[in-house]
N, C-alpha and C. Protein backbone atom coordinates (compact mmCIF):
# COMPACT_ATOMS: atom_id res chain seq x y z
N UNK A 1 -39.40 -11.26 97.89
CA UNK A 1 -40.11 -10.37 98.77
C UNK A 1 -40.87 -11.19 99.81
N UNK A 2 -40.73 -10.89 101.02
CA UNK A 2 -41.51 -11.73 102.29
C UNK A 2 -42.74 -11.01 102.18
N UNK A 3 -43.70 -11.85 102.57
CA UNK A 3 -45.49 -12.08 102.27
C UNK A 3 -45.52 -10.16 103.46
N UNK A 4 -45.11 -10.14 104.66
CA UNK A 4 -45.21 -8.77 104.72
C UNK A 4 -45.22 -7.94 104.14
N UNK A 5 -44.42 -7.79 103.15
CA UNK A 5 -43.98 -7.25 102.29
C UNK A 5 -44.54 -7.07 100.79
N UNK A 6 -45.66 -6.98 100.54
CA UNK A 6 -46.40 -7.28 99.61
C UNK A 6 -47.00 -6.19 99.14
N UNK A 7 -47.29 -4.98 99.87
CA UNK A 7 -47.46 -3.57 99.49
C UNK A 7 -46.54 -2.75 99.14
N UNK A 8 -46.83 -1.70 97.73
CA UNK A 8 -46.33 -1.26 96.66
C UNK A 8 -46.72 0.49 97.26
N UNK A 9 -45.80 1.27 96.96
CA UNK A 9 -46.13 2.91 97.00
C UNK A 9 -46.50 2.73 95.44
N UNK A 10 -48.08 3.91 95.40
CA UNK A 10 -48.38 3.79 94.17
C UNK A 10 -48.65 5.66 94.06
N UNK A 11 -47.81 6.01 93.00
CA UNK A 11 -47.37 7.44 92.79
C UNK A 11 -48.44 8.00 92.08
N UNK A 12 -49.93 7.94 92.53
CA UNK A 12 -50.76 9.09 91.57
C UNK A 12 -51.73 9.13 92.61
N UNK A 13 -52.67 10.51 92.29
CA UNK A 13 -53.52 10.66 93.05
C UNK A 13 -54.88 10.50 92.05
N UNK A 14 -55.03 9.75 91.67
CA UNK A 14 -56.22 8.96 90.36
C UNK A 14 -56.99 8.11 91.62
N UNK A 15 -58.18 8.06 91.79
CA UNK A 15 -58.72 7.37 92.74
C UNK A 15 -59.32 6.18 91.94
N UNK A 16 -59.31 6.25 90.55
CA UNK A 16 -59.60 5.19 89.53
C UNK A 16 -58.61 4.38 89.64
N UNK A 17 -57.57 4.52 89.36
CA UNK A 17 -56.09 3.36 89.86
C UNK A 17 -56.57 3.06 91.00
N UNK A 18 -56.76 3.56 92.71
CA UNK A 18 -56.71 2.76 93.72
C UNK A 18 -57.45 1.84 93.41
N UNK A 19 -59.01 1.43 92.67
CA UNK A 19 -60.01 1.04 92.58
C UNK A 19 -59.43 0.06 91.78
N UNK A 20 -58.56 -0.15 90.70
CA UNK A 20 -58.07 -0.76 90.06
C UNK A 20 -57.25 -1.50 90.31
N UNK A 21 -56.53 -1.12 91.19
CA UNK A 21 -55.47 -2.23 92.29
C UNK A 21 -56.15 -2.85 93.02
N UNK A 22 -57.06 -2.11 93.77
CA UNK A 22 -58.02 -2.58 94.64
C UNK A 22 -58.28 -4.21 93.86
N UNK A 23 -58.94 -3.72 92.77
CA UNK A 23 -59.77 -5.06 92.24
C UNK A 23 -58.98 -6.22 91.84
N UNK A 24 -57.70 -6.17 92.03
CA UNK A 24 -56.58 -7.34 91.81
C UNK A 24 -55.79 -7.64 93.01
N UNK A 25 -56.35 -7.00 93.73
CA UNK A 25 -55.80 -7.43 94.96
C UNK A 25 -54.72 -6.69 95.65
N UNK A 26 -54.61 -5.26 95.25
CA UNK A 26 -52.64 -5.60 95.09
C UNK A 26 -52.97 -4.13 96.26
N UNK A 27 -52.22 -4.16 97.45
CA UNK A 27 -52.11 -3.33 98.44
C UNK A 27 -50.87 -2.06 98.67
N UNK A 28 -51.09 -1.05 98.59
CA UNK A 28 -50.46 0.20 98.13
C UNK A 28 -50.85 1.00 99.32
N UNK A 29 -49.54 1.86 99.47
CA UNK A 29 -49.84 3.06 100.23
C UNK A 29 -49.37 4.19 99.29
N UNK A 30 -50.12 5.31 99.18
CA UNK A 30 -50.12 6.59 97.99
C UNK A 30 -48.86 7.27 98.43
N UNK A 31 -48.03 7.21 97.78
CA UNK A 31 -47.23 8.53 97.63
C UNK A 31 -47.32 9.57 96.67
N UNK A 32 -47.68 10.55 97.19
CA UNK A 32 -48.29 11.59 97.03
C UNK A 32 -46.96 12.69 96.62
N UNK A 33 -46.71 13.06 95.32
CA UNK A 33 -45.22 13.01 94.53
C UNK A 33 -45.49 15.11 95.11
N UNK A 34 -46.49 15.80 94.90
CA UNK A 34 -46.61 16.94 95.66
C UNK A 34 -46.61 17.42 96.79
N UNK A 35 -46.88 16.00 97.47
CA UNK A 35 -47.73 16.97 98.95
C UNK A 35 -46.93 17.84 99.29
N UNK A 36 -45.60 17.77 99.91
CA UNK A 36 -44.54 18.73 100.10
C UNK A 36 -43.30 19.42 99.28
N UNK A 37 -43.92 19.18 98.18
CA UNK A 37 -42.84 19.46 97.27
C UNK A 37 -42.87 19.96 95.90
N UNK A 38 -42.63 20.31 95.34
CA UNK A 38 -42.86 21.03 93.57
C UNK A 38 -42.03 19.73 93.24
N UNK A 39 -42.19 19.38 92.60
CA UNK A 39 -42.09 17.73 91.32
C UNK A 39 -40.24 18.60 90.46
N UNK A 40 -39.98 19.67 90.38
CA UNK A 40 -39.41 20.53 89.62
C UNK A 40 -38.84 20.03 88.18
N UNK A 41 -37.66 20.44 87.77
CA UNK A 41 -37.76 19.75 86.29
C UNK A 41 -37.43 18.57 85.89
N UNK A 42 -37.39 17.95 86.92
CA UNK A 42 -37.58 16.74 86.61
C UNK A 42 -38.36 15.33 86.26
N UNK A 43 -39.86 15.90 85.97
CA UNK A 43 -41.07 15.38 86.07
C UNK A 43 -41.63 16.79 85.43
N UNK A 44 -42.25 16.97 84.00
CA UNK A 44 -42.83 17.86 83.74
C UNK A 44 -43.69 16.96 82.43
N UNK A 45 -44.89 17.59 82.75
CA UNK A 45 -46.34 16.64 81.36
C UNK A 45 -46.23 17.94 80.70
N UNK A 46 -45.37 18.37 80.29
CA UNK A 46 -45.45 19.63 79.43
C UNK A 46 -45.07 18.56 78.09
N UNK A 47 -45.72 18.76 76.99
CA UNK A 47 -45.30 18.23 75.82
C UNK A 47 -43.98 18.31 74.80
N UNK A 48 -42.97 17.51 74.93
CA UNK A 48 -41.98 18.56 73.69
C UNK A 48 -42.46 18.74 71.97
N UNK A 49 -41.27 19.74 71.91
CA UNK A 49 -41.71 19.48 70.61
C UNK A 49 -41.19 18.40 69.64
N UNK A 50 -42.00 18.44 68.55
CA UNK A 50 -41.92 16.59 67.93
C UNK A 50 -41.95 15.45 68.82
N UNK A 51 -42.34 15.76 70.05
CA UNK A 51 -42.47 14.59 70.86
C UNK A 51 -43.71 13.61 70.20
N UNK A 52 -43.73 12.30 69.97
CA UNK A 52 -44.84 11.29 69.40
C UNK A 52 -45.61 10.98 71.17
N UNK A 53 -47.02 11.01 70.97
CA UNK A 53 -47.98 10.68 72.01
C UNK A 53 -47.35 9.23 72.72
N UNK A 54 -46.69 8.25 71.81
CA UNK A 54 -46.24 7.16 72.20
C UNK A 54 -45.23 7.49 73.34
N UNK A 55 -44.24 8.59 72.87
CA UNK A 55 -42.99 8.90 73.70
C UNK A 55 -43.08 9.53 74.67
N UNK A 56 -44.42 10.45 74.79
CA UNK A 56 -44.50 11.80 75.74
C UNK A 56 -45.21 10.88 76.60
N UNK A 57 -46.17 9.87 76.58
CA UNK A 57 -46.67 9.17 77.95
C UNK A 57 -45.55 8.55 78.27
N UNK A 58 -44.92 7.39 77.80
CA UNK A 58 -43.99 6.79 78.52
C UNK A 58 -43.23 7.68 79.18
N UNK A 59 -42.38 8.59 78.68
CA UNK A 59 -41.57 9.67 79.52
C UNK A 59 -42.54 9.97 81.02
N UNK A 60 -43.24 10.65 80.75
CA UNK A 60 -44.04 11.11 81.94
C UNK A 60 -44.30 9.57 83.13
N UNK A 61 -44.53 9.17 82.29
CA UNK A 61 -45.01 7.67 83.79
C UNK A 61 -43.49 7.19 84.15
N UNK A 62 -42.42 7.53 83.52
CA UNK A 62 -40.85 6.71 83.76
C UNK A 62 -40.70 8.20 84.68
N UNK A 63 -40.71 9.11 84.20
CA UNK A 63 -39.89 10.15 85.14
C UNK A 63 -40.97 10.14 86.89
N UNK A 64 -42.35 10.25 86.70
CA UNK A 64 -43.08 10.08 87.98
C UNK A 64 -41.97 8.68 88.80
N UNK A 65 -42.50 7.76 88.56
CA UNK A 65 -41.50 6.45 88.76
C UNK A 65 -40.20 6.61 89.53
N UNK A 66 -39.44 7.39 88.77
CA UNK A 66 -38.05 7.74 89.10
C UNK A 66 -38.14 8.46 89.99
N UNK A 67 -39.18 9.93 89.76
CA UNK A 67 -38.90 10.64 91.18
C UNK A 67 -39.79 10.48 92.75
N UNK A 68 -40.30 9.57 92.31
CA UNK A 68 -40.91 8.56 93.17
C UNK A 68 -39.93 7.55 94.07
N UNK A 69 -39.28 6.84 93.53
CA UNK A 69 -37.92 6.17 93.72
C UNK A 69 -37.58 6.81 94.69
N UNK A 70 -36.71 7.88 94.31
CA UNK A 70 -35.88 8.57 94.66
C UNK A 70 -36.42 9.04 96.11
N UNK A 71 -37.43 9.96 96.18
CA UNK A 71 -38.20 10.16 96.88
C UNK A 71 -38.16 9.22 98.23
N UNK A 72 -38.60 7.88 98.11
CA UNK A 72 -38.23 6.89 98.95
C UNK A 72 -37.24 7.06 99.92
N UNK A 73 -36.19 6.82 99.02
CA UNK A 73 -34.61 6.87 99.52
C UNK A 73 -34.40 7.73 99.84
N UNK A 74 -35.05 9.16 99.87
CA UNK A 74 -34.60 10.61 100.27
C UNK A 74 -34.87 10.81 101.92
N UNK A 75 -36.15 10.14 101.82
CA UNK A 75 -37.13 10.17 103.13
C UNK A 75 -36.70 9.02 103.88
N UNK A 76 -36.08 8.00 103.46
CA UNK A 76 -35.51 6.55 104.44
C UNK A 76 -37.02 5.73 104.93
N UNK A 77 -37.67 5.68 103.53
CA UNK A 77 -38.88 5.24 103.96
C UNK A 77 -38.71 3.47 103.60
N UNK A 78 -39.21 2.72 104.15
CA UNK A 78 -39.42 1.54 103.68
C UNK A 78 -39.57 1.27 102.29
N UNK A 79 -38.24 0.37 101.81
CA UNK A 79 -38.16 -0.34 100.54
C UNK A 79 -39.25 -0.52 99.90
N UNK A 80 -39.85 -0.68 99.23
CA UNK A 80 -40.85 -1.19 98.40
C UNK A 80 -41.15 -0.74 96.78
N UNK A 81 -41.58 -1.80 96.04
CA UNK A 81 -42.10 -1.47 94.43
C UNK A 81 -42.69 -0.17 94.54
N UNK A 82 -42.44 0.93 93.20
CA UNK A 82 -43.19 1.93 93.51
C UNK A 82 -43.73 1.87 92.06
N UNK A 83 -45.20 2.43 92.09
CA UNK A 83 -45.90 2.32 90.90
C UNK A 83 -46.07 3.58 90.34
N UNK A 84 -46.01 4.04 88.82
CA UNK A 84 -46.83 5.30 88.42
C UNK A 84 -47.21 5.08 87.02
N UNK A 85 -48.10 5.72 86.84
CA UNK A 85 -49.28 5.75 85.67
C UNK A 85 -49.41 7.21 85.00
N UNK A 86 -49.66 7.38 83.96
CA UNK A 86 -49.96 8.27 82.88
C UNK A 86 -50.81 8.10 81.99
N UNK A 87 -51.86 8.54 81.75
CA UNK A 87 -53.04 8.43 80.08
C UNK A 87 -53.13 9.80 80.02
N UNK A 88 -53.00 9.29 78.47
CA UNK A 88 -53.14 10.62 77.10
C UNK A 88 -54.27 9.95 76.31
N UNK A 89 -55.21 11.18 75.49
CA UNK A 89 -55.53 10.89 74.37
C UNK A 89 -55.40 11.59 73.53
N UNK A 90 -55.21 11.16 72.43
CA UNK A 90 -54.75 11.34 71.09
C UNK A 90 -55.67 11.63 69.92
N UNK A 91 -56.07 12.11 68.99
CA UNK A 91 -56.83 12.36 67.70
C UNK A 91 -55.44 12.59 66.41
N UNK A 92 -55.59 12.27 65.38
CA UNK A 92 -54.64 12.59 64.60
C UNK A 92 -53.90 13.18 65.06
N UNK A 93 -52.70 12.97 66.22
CA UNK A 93 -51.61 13.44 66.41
C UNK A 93 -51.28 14.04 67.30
N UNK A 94 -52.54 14.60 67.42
CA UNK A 94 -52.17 15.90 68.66
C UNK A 94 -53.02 15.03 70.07
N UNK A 95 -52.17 15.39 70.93
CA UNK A 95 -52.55 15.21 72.24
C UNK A 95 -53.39 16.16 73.24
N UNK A 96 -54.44 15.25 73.35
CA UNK A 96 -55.54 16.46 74.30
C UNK A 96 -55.16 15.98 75.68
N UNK A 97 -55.09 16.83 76.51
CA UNK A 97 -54.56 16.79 78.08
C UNK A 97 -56.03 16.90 78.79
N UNK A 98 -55.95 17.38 79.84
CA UNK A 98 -57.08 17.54 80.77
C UNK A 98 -57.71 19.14 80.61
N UNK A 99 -59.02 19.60 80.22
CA UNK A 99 -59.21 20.92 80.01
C UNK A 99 -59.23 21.66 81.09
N UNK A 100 -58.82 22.37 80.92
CA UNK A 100 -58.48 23.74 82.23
C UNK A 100 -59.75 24.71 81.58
N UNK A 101 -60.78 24.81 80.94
CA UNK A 101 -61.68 25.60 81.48
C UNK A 101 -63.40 24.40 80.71
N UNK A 102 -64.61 25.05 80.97
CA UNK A 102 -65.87 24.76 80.06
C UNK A 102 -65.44 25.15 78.97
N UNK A 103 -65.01 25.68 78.28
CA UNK A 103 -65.04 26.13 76.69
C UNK A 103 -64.19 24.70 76.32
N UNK A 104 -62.64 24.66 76.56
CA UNK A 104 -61.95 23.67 76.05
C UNK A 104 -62.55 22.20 76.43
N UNK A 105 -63.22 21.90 77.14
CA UNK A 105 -63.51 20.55 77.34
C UNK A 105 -64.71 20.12 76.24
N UNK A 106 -65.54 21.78 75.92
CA UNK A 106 -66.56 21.23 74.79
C UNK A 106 -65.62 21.27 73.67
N UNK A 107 -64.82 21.90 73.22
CA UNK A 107 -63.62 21.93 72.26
C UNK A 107 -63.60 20.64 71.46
N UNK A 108 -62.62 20.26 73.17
CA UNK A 108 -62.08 18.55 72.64
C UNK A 108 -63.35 17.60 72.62
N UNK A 109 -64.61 17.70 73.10
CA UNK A 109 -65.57 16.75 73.01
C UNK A 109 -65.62 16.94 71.54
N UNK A 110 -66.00 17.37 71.01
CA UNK A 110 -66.41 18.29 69.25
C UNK A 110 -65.44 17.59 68.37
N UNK A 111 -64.21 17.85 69.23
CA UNK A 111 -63.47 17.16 68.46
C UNK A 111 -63.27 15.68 68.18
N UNK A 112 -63.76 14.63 69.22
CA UNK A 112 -63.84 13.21 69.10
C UNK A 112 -65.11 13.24 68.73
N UNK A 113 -65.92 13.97 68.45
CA UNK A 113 -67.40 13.25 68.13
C UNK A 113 -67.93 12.93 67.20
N UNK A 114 -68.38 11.22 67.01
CA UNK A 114 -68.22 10.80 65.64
C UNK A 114 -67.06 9.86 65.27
N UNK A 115 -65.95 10.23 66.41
CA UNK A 115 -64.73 9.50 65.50
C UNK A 115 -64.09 8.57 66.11
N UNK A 116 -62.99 7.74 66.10
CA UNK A 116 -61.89 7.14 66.54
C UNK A 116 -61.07 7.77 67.44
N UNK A 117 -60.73 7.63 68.41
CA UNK A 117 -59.16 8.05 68.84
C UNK A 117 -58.84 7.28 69.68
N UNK A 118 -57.55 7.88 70.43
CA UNK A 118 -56.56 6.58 70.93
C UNK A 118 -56.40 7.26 71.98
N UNK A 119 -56.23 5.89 73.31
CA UNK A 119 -56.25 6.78 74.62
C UNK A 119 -55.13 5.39 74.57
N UNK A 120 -53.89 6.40 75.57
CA UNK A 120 -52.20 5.86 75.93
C UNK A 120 -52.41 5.73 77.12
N UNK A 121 -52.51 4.63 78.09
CA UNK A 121 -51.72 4.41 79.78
C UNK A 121 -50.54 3.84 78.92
N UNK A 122 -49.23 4.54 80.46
CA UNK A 122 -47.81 3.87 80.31
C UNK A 122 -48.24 3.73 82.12
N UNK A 123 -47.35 2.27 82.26
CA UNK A 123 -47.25 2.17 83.43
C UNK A 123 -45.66 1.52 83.60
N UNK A 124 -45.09 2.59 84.57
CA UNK A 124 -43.42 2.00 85.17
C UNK A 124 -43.43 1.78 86.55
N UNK A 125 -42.66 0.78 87.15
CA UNK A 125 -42.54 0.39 87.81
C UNK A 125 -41.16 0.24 88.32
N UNK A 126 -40.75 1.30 89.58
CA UNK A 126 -39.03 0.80 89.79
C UNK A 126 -38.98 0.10 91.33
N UNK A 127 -38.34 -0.38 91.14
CA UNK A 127 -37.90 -1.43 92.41
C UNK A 127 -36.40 -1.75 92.85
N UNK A 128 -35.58 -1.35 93.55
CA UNK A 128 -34.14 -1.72 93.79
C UNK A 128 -33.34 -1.68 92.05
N UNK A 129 -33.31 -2.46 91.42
CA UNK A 129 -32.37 -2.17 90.23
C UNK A 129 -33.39 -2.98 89.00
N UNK A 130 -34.51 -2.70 89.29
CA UNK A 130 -35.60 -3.32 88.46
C UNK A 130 -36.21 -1.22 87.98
N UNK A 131 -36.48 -1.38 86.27
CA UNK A 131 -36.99 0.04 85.87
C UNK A 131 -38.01 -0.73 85.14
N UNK A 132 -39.21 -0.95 84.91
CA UNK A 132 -39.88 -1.49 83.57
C UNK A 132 -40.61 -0.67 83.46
N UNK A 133 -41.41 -0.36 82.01
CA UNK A 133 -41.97 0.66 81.80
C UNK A 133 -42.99 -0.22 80.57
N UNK A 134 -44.42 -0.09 80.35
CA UNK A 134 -45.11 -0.71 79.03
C UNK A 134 -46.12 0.18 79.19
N UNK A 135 -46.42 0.80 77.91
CA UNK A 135 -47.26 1.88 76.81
C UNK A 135 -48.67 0.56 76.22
N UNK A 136 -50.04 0.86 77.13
CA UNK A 136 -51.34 0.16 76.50
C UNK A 136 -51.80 1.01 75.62
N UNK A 137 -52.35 0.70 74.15
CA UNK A 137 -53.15 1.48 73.40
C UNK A 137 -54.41 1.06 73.27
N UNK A 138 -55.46 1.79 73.25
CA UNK A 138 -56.47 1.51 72.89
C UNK A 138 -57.46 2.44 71.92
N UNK A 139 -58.24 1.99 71.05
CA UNK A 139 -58.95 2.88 70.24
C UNK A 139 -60.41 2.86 70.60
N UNK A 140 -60.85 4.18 70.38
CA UNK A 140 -62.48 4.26 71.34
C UNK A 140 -62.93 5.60 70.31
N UNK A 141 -64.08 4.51 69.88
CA UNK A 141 -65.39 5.70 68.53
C UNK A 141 -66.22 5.76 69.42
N UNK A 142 -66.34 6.91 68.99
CA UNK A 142 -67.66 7.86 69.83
C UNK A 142 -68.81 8.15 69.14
N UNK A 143 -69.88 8.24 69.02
CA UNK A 143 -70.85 8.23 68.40
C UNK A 143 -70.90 9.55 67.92
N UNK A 144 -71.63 10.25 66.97
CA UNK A 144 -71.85 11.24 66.69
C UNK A 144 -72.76 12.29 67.97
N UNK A 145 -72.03 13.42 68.28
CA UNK A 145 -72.66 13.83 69.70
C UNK A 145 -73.14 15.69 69.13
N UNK A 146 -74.52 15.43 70.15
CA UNK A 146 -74.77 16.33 69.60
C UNK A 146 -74.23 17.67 70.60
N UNK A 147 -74.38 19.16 70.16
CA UNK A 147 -74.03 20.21 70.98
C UNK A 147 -74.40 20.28 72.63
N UNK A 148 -75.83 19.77 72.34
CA UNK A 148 -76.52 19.99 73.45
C UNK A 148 -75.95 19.03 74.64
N UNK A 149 -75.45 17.66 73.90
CA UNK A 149 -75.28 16.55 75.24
C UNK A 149 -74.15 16.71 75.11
N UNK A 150 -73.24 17.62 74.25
CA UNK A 150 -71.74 17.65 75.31
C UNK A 150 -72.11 19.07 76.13
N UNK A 151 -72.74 20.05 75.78
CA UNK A 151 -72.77 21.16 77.22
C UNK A 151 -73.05 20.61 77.96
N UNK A 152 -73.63 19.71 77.67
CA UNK A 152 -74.99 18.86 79.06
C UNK A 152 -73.85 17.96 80.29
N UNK A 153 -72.79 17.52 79.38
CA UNK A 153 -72.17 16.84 80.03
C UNK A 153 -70.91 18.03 80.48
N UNK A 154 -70.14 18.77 79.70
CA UNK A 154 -69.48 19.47 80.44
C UNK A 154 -69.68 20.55 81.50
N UNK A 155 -71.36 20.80 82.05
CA UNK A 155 -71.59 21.24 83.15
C UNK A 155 -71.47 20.29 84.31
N UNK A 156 -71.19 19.02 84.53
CA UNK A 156 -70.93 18.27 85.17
C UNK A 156 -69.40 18.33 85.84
N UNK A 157 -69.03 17.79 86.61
CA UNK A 157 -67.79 18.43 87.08
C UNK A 157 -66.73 16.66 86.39
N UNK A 158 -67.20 16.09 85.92
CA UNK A 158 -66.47 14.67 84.91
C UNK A 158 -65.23 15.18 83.96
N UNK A 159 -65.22 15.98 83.11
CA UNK A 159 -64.43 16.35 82.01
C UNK A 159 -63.17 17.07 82.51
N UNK A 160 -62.86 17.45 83.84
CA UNK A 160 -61.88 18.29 84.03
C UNK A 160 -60.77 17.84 84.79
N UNK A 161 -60.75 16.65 85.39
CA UNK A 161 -59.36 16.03 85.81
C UNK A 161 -58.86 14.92 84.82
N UNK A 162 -59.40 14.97 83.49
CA UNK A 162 -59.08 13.22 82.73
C UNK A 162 -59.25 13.99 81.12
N UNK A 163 -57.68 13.09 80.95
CA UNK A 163 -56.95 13.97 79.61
C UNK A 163 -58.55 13.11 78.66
N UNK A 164 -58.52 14.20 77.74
CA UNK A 164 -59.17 14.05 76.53
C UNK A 164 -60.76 14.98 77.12
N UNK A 165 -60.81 15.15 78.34
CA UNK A 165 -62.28 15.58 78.62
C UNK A 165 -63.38 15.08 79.59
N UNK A 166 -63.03 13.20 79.36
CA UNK A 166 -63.88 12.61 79.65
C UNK A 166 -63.49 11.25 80.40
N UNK A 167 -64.23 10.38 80.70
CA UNK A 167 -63.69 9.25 82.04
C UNK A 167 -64.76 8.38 81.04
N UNK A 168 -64.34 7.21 80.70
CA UNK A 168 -65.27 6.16 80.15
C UNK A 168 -66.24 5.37 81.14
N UNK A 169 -65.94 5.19 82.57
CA UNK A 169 -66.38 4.50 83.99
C UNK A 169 -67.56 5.46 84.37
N UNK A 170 -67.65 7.13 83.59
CA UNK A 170 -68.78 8.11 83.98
C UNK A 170 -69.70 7.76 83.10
N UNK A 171 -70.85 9.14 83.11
CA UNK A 171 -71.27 9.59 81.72
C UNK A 171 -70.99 9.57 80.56
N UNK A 172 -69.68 9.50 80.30
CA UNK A 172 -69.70 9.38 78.92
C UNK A 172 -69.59 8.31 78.24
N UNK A 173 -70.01 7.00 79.35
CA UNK A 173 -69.63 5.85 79.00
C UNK A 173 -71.16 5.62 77.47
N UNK A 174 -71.83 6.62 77.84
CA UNK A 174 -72.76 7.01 76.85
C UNK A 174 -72.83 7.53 75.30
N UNK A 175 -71.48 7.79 75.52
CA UNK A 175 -70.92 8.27 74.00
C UNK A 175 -70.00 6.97 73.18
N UNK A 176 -69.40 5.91 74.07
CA UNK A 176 -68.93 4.97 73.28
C UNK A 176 -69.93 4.47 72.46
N UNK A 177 -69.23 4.25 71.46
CA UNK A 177 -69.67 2.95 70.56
C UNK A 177 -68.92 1.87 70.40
N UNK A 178 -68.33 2.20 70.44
CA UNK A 178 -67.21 0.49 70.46
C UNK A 178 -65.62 1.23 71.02
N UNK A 179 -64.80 -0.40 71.64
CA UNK A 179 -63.63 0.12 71.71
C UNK A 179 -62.72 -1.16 71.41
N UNK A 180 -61.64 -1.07 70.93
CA UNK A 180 -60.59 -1.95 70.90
C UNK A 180 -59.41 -1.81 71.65
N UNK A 181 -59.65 -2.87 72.97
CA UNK A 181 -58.01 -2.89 74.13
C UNK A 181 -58.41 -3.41 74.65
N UNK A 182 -58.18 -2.26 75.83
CA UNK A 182 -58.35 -2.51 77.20
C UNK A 182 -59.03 -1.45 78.21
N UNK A 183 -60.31 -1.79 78.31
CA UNK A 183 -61.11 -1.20 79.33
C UNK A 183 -60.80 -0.65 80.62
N UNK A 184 -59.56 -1.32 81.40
CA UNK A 184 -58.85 -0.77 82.38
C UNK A 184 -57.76 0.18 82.38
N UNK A 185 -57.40 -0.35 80.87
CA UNK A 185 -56.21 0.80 80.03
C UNK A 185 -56.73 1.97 79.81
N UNK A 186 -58.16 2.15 79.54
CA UNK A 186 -58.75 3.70 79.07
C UNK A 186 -59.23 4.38 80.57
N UNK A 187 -59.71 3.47 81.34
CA UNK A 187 -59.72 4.10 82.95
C UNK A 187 -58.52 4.74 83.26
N UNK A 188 -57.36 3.89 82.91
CA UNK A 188 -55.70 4.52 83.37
C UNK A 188 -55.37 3.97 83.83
N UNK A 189 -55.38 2.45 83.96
CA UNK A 189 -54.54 1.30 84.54
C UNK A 189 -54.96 0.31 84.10
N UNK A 190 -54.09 -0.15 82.93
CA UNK A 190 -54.40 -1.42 82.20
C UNK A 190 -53.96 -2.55 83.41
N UNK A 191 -54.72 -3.84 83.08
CA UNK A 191 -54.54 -4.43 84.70
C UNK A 191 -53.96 -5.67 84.13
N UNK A 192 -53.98 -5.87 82.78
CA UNK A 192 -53.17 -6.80 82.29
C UNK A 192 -52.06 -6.91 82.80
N UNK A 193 -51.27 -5.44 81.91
CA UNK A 193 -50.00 -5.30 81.65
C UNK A 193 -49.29 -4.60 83.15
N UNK A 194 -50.11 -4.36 83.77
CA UNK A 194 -49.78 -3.85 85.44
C UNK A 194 -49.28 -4.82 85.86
N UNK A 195 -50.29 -6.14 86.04
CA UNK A 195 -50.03 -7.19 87.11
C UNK A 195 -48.63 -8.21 86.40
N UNK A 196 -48.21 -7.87 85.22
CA UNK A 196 -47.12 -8.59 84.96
C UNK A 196 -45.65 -7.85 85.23
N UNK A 197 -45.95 -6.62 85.25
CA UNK A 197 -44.76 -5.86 86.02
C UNK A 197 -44.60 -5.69 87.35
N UNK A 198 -45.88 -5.98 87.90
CA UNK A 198 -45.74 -5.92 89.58
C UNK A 198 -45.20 -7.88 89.69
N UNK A 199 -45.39 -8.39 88.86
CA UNK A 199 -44.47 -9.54 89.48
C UNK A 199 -43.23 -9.46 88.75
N UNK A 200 -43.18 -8.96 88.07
CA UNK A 200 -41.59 -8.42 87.72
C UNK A 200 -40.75 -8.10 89.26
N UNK A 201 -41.96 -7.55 89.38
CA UNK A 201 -41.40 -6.77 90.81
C UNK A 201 -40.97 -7.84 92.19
N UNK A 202 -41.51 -8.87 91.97
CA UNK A 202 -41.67 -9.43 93.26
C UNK A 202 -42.58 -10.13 94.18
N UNK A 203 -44.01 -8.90 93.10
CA UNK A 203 -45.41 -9.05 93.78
C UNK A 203 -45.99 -9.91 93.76
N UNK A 204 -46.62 -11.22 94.57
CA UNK A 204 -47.14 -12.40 93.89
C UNK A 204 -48.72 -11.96 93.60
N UNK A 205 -49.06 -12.33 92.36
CA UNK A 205 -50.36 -11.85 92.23
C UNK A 205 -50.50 -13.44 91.41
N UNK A 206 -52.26 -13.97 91.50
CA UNK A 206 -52.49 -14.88 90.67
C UNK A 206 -52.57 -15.25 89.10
């Protein structure tokens, strides 16, 4: 890849990822997988059934990816790495998404509070005849929370674009007690395992 050439289309509208590329250096212009278009069935975060949390993120960040790709080549836009990202979290099994009202976001708070769970980024990356795809796990205990400071927090407008409820970089960075990973992985862009697929890609990063 010539040094011009060093910016990546990065397929989400997460302003936590730009911030996250941002901080490694790595220069992106957003493709924006809706603006004109329904995603249709080919890109759906609908869960299957018996799908494992392991399988249903990777799927979702490989199919964004792909129709991202594609997308490119549809429009005759300039070549380039295209990036996309996915986080889930998880409690024994079941996958909490992003709450669509106040009731479900105190739900799922209730439900991590006190305990362990596991938050999934997959990040894929396609490029000319390059597909890579890697699943970060991380585990994050929450302190025992009481009623009052999750209403307190789900009147805040934090809990409703970020699966599980909550954003660790907000307020609720108040409810950790400990975590085991990756801190950029529970934001939604592990920056480890990013920056070794963007030079997969081509990208020179240090």
């Amino acid at each position: 890849m010539r040094p011009h050439e060093r910016k990546i289309y990065l397929a989400s509208k997460s302003p936590r990822r730009r911030e996250l590329l941002r901080q490694i250096g790595v220069e992106f212009e957003l493709l924006m997988l809706r603006n004109d278009t329904v995603r249709g069935p080919d890109v759906t975060e609908e869960v299957y059934d018996d799908e494992s949390p392991a399988d249903y993120v990777a799927r979702v960040a490989n199919e964004k990816a792909a129709f991202a790709w594609n997308m490119v080549h549809q429009r005759r836009m300039k070549v380039r790495p295209v990036l996309a990202a996915d986080t889930t979290v998880t409690v024994d099994g079941e996958i909490l998404g992003k709450p669509a009202s106040h009731d479900e976001a105190i739900a799922m708070l209730e439900k991590l509070s006190g305990r362990t769970h596991q938050v999934l980024t997959s990040v894929a990356v396609h490029y000319t005849d390059l597909a890579e795809q890697f699943t970060q796990v991380s585990d994050v205990r929450f302190a025992k929370l009481s009623l009052a400071s999750i209403k307190a927090y789900c009147a805040t407008s934090e809990p409703y674009d970020k699966a599980g409820g909550y954003g660790i970089q907000g307020l609720a960075a108040l409810f950790v007690e400990h975590i085991e990973g990756s801190h950029s992985g529970i934001m939604g862009l592990p920056l480890y395992e990013t920056a070794n697929l963007l030079r997969k890609a081509g990208i020179p990063l240090a």
